[in-house]
Protein backbone atom coordinates (compact mmCIF):
# COMPACT_ATOMS: atom_id res chain seq x y z
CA UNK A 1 22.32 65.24 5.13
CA UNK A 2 22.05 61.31 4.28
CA UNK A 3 25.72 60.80 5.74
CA UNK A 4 27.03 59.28 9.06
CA UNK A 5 27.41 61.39 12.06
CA UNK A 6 30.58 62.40 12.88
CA UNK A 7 29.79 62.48 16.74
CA UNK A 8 30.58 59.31 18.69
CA UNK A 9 27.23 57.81 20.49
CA UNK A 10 27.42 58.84 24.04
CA UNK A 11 27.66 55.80 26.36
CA UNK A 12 25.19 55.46 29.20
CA UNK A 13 26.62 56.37 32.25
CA UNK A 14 24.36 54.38 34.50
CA UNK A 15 26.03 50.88 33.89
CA UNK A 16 29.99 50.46 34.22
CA UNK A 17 31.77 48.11 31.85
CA UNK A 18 33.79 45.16 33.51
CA UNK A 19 36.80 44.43 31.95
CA UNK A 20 37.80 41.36 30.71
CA UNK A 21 35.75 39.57 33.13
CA UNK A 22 35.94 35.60 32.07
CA UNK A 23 32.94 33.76 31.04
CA UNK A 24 31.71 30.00 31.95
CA UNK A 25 32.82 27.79 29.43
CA UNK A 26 31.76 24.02 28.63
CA UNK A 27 34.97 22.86 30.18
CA UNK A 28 36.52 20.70 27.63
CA UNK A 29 37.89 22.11 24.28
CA UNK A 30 36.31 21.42 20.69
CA UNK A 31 36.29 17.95 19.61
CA UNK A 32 38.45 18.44 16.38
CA UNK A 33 36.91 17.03 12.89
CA UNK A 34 39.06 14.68 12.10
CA UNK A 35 38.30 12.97 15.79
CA UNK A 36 34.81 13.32 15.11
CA UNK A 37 34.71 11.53 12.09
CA UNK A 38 37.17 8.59 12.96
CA UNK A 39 34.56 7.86 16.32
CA UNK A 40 31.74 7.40 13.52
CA UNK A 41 33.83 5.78 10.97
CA UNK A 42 32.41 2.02 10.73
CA UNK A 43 33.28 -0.43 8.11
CA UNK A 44 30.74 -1.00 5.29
CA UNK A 45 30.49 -4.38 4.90
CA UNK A 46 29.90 -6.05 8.77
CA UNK A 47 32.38 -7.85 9.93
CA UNK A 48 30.41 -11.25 10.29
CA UNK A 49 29.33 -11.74 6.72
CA UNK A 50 27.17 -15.03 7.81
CA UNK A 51 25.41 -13.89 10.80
CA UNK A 52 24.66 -10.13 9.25
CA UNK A 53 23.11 -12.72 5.87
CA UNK A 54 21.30 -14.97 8.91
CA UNK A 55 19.57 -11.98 10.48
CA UNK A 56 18.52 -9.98 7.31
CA UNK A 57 17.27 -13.54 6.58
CA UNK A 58 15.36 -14.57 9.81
CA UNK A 59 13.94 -10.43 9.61
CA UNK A 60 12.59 -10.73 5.94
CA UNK A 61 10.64 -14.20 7.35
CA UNK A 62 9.00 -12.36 10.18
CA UNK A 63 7.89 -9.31 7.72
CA UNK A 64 6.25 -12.24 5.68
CA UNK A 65 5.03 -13.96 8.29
CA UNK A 66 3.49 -10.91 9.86
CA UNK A 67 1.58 -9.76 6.36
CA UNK A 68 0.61 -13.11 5.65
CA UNK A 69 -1.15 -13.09 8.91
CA UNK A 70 -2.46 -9.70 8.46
CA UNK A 71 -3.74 -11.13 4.82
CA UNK A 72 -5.56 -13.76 6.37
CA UNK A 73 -7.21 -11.84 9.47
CA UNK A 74 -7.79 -8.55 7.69
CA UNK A 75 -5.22 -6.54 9.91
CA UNK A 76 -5.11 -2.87 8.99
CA UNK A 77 -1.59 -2.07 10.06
CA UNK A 78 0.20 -4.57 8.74
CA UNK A 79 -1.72 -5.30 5.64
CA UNK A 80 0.10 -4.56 2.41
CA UNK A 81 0.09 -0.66 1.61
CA UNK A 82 -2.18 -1.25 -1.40
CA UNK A 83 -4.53 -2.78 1.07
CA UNK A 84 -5.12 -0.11 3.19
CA UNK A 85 -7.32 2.21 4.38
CA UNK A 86 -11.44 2.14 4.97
CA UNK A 87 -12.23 2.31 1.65
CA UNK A 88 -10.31 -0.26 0.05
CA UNK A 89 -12.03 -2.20 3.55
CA UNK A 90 -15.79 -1.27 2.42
CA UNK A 91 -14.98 -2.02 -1.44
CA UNK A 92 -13.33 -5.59 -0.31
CA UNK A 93 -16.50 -6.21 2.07
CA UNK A 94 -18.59 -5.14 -0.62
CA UNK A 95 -17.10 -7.52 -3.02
CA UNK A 96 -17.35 -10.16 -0.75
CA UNK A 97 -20.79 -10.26 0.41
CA UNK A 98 -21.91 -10.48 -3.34
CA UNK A 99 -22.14 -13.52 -5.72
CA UNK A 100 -19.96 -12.36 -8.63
CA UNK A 101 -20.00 -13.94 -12.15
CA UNK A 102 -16.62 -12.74 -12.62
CA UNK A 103 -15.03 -15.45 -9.72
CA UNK A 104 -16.08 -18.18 -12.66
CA UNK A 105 -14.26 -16.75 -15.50
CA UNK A 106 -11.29 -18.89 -15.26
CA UNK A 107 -12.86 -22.25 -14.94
CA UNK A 108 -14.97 -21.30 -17.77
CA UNK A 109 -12.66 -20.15 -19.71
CA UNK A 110 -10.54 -23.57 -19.32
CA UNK A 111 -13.98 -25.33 -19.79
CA UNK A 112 -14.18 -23.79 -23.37
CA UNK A 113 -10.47 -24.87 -23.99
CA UNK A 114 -11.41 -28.25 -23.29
CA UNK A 115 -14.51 -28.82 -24.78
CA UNK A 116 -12.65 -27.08 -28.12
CA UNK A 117 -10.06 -30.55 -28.07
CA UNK A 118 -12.82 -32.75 -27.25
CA UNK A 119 -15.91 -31.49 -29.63
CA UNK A 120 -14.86 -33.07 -33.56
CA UNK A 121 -13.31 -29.84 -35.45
CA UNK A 122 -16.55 -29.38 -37.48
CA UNK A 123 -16.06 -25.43 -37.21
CA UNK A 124 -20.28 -24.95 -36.68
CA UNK A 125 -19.21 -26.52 -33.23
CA UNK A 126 -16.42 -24.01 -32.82
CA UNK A 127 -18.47 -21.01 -34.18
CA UNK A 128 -20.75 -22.10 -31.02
CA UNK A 129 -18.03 -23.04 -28.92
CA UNK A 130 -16.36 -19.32 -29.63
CA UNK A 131 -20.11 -17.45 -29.51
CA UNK A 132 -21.06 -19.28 -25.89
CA UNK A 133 -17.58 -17.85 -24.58
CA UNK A 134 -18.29 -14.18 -25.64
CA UNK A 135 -21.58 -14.42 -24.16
CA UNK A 136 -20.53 -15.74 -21.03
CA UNK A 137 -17.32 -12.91 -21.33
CA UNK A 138 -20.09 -10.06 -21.81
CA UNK A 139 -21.70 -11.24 -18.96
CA UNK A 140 -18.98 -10.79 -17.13
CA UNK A 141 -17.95 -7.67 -18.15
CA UNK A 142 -21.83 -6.63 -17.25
CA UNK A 143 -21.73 -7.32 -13.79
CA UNK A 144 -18.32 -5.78 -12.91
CA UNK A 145 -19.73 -2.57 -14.54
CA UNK A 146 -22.89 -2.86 -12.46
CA UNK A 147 -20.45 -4.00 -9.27
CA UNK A 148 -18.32 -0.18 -10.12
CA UNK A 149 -21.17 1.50 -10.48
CA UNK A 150 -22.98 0.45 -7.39
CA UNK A 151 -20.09 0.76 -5.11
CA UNK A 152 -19.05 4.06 -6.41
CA UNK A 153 -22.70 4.98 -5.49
CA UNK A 154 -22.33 3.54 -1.98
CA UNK A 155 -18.80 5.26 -1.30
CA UNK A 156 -19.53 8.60 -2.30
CA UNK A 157 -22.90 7.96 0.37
CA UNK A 158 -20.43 6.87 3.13
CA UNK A 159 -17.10 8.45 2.67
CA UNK A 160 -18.46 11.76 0.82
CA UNK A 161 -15.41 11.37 -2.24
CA UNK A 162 -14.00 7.56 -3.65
CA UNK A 163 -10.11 7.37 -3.16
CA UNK A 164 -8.22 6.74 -6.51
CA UNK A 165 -7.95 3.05 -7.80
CA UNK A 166 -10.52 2.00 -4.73
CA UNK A 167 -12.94 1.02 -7.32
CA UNK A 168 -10.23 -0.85 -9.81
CA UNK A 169 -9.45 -2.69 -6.86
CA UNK A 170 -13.23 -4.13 -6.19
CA UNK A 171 -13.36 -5.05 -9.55
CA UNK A 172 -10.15 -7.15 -9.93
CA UNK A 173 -11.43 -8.78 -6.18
CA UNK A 174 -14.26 -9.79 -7.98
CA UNK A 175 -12.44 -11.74 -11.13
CA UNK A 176 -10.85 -13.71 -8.41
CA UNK A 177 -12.15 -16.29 -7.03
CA UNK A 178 -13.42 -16.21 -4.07
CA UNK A 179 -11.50 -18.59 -1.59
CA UNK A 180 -8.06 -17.25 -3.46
CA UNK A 181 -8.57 -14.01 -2.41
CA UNK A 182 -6.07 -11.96 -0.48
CA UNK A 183 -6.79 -10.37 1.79
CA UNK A 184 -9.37 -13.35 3.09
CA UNK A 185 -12.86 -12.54 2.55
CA UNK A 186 -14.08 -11.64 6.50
CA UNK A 187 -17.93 -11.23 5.31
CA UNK A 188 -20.70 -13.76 4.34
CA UNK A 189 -22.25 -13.59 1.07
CA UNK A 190 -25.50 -11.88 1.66
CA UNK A 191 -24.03 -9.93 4.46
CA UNK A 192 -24.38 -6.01 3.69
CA UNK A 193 -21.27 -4.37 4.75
CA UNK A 194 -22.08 -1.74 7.26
């Protein structure tokens, strides 16, 4: 019942069977491995040492050359890959057009330094000296909250979601200062960012 059929399929009788009729080949026999591998077979080290070091050289130049000009003109496709994309462009713009307390941090910080040598070590004077630099630290933790929170507003409004790290990013922009930055700021302050 389940088990082959001992009857041979009939064959059609419509179409006769050539016999051993020969069949197009390519022409040219196998390539054997061993052939195959010796044709590819290239030493790993080059056999100019100094010109192979010269043009790795003169190549890594012109990559630097190339992102340090897309840096400073605010080129998308070569910028740095941390750089990229129109949200990091918006949060850099947005940065930019804004005066930001943070940019000031580091001369005030060095201000504080110096005025602790200068000012007599009556420690009244460096209670002050300390309290003036927390004050001027909270304010500048203040504004890069208010900077976060107003651009995370403005990206969800433009893009619909805020790419991850886009807002880290605005607010280390905005602890630098300004003509420092990297990429170069390419908007005015005062200038909304469209």
């Amino acid at each position: 019942m389940f088990g082959r059929k001992n009857e041979p399929a009939a064959e059609s009788p419509g179409e006769p069977i050539e016999p051993n009729v020969p069949l197009q080949g390519k022409g040219s026999p196998t390539p054997r491995r061993k052939d195959q591998q010796a044709a590819r077979r290239r030493p790993l080290v080059p056999t100019d040492r100094k010109a192979s070091k010269a043009a790795e050289r003169q190549a890594a130049v012109e990559e630097r050359q190339r992102v340090r000009r897309a840096l400073e003109t605010g080129d998308e496709r070569n910028l740095p890959f941390k750089d990229r994309g129109p949200q990091k462009r918006f949060a850099r713009d947005y940065v930019d057009s804004r005066l930001n307390i943070g940019e000031y941090l580091m001369f005030a910080a060095l201000a504080f330094v110096v005025i602790s040598f200068i000012v007599p070590q009556d420690a009244q004077m460096q209670v002050f000296i300390l309290g003036a630099f927390w004050v001027v630290f909270i304010l500048v933790f203040a504004d890069t909250f208010w900077l976060s929170r107003q651009l995370k507003k403005r990206l969800v409004a433009k893009f619909g979601d805020v790419e991850r790290g886009t807002v880290w990013y605005a607010s280390m922009r905005a602890l630098q200062f300004r003509p420092l930055r990297l990429p170069k700021a390419l908007v005015k302050r005062g200038q909304t960012p469209s």
